[in-house]
N, C-alpha and C. Protein backbone atom coordinates (compact mmCIF):
# COMPACT_ATOMS: atom_id res chain seq x y z
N UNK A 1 17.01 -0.51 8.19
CA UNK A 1 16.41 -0.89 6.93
C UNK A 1 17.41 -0.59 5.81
N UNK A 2 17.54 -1.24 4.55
CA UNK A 2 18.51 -1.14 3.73
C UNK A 2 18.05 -0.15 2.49
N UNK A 3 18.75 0.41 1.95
CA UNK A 3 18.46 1.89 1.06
C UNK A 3 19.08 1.06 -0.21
N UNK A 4 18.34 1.19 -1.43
CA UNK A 4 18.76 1.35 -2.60
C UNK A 4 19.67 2.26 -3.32
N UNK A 5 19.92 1.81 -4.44
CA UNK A 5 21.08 2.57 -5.44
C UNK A 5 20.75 4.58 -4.53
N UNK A 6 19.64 4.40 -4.84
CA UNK A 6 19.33 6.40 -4.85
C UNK A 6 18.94 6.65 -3.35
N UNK A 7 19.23 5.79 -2.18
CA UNK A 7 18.96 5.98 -1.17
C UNK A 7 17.77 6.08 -0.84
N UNK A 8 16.55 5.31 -1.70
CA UNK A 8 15.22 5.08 -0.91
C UNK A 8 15.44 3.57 0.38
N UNK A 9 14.31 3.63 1.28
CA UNK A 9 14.26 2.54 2.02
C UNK A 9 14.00 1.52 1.34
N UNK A 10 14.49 0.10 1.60
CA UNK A 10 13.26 -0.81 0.70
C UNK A 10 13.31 -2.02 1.59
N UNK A 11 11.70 -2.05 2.05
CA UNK A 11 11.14 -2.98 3.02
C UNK A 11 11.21 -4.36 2.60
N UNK A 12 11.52 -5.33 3.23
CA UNK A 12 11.50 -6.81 2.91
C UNK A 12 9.99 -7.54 2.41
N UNK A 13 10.14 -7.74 1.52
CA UNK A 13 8.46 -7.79 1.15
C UNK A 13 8.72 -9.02 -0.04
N UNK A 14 7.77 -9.72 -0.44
CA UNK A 14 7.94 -11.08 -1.25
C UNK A 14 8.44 -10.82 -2.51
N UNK A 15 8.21 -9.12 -3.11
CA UNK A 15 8.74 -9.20 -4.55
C UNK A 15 10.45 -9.28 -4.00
N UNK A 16 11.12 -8.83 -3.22
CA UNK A 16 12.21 -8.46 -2.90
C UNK A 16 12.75 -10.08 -2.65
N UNK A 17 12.13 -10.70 -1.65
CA UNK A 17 12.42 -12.39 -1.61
C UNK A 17 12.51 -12.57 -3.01
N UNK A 18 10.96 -13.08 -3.40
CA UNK A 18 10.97 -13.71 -4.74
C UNK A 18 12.47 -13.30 -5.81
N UNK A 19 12.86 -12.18 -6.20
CA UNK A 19 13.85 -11.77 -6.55
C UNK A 19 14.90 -12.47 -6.13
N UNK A 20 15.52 -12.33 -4.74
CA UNK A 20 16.65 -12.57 -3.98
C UNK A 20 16.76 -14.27 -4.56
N UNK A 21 15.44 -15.37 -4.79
CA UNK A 21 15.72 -16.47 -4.44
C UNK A 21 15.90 -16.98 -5.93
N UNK A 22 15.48 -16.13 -6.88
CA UNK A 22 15.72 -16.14 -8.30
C UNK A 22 17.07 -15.62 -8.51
N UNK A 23 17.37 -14.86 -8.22
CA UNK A 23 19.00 -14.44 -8.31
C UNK A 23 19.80 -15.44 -7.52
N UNK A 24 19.68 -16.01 -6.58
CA UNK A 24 20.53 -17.32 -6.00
C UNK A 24 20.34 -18.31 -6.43
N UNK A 25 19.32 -18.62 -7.89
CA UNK A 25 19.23 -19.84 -8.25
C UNK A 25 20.02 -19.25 -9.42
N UNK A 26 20.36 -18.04 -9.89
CA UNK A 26 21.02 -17.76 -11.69
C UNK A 26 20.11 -17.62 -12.55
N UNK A 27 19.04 -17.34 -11.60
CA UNK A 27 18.15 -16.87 -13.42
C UNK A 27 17.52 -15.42 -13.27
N UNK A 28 17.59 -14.74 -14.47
CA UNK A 28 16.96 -13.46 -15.02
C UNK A 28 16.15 -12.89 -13.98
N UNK A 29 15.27 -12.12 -14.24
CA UNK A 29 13.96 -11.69 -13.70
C UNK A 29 14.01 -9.78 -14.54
N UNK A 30 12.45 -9.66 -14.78
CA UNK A 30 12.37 -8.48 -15.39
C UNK A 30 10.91 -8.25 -14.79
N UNK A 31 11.26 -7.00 -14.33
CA UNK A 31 10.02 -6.48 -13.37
C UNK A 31 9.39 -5.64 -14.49
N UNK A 32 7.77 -5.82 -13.81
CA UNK A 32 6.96 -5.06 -14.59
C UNK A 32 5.86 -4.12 -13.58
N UNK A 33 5.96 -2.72 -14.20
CA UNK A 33 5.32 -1.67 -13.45
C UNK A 33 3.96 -1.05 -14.10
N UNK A 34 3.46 -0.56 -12.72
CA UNK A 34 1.78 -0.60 -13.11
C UNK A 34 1.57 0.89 -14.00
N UNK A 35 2.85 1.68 -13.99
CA UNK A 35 2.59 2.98 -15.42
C UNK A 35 2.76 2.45 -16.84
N UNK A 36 3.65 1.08 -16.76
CA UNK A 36 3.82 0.69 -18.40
C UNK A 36 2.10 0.17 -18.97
N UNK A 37 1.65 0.65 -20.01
CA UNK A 37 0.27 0.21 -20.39
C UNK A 37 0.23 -0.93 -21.21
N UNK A 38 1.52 -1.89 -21.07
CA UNK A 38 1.58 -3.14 -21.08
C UNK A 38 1.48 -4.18 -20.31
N UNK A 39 1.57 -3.72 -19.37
CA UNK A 39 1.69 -4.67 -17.90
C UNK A 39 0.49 -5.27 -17.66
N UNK A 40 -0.52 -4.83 -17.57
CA UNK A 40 -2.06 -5.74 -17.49
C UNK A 40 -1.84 -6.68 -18.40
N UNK A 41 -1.79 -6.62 -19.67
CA UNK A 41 -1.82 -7.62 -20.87
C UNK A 41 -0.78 -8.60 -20.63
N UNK A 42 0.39 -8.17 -20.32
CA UNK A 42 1.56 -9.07 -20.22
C UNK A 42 1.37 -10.06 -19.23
N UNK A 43 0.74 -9.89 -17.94
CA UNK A 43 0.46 -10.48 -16.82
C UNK A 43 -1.08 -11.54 -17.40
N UNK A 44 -1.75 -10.97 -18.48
CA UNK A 44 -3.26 -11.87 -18.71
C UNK A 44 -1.97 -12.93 -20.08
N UNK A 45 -1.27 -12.84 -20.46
CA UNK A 45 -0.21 -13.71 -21.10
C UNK A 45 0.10 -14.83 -20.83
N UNK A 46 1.09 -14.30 -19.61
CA UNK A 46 0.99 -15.45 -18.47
C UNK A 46 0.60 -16.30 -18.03
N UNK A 47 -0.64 -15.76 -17.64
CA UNK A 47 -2.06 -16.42 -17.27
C UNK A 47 -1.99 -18.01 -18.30
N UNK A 48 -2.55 -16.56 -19.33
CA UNK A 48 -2.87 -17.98 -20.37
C UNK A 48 -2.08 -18.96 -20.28
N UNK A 49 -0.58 -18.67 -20.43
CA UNK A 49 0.22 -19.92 -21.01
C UNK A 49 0.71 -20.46 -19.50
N UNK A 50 0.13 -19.86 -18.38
CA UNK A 50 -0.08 -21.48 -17.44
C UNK A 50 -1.11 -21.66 -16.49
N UNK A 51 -2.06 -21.34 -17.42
CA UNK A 51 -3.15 -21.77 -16.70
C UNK A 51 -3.40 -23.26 -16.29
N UNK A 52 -2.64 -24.34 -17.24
CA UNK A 52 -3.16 -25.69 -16.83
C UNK A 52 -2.25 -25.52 -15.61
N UNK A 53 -1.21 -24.99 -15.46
CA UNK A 53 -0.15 -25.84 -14.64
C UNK A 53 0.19 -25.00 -13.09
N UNK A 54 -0.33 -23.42 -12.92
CA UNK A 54 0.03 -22.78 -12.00
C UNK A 54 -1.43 -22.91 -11.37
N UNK A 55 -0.87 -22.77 -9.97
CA UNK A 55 -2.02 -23.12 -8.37
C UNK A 55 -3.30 -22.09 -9.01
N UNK A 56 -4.17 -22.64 -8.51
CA UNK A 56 -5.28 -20.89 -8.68
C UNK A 56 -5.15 -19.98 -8.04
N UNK A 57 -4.64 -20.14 -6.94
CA UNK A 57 -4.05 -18.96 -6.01
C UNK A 57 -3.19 -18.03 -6.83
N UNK A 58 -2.06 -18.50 -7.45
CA UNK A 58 -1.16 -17.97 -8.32
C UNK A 58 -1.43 -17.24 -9.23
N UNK A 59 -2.82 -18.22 -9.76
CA UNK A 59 -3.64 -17.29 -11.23
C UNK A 59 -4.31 -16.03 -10.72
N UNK A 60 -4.97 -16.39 -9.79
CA UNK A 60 -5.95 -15.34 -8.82
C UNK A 60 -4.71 -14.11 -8.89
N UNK A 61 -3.87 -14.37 -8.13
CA UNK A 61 -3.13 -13.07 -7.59
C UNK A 61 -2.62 -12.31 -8.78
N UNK A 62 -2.55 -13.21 -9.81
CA UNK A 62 -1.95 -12.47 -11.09
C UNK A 62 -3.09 -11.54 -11.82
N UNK A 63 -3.86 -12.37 -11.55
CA UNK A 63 -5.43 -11.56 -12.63
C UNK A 63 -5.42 -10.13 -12.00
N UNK A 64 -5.88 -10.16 -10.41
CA UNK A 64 -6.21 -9.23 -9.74
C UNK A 64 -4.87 -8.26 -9.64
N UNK A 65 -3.62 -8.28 -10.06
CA UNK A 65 -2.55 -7.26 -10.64
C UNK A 65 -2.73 -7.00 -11.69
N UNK A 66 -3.26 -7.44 -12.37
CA UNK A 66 -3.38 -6.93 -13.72
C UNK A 66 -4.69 -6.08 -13.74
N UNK A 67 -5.34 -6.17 -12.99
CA UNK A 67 -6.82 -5.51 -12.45
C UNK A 67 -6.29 -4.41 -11.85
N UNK A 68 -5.74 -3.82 -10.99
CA UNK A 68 -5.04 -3.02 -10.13
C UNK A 68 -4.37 -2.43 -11.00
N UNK A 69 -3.45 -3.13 -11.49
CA UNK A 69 -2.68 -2.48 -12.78
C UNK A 69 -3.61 -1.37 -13.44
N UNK A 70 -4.28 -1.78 -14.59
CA UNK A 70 -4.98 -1.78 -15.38
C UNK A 70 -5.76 -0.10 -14.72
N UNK A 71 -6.29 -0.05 -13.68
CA UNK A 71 -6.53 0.87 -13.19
C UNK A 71 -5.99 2.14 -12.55
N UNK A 72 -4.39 2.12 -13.02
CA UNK A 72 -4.09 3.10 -12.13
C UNK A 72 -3.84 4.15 -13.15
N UNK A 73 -3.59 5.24 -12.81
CA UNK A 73 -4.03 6.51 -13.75
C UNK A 73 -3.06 7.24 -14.49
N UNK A 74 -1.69 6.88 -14.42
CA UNK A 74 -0.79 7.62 -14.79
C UNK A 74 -0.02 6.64 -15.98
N UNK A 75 -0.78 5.53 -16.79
CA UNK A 75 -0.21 4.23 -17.46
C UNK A 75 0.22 5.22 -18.71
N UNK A 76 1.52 4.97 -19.11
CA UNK A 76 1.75 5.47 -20.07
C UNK A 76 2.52 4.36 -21.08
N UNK A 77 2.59 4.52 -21.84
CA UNK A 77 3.74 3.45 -23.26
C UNK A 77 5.23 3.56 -22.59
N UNK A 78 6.04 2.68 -22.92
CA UNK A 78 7.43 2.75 -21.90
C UNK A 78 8.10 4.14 -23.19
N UNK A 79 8.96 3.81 -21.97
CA UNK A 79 10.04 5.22 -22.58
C UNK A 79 10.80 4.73 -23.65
């Protein structure tokens, strides 16, 4: 399994794809974590501005992170 900068493991998993296939196309990406107490809102953002045009599956999975988000206990303002 392959180890990051600080030597954690990090399992092949879709954020890690999704990433990989955005970086081989040249564009950006800025991850968002469930302690920033922006991240629910930023993700219902989203939403909004593609709701006409993204699958419902897509919308679904986003709502319910921002739900998950939203709930976890240690959310603080970024550093």
């Amino acid at each position: 399994m392959e180890e990051d900068r600080e030597g954690i493991a990090m399992e092949e998993d879709e954020d890690t794809r999704c990433h990989a296939r955005a970086k081989q196309r040249g564009q950006q990406t800025f991850t968002l974590v469930e302690q920033d107490r922006t991240s629910p809102r930023t993700i219902l953002f989203w939403i909004g501005e593609n709701f006409e045009t993204a699958s419902q599956e897509k919308l679904r999975d986003a709502f319910e992170m921002a739900l998950r988000m939203r709930e976890f206990s240690g959310r603080k303002w970024a550093d």
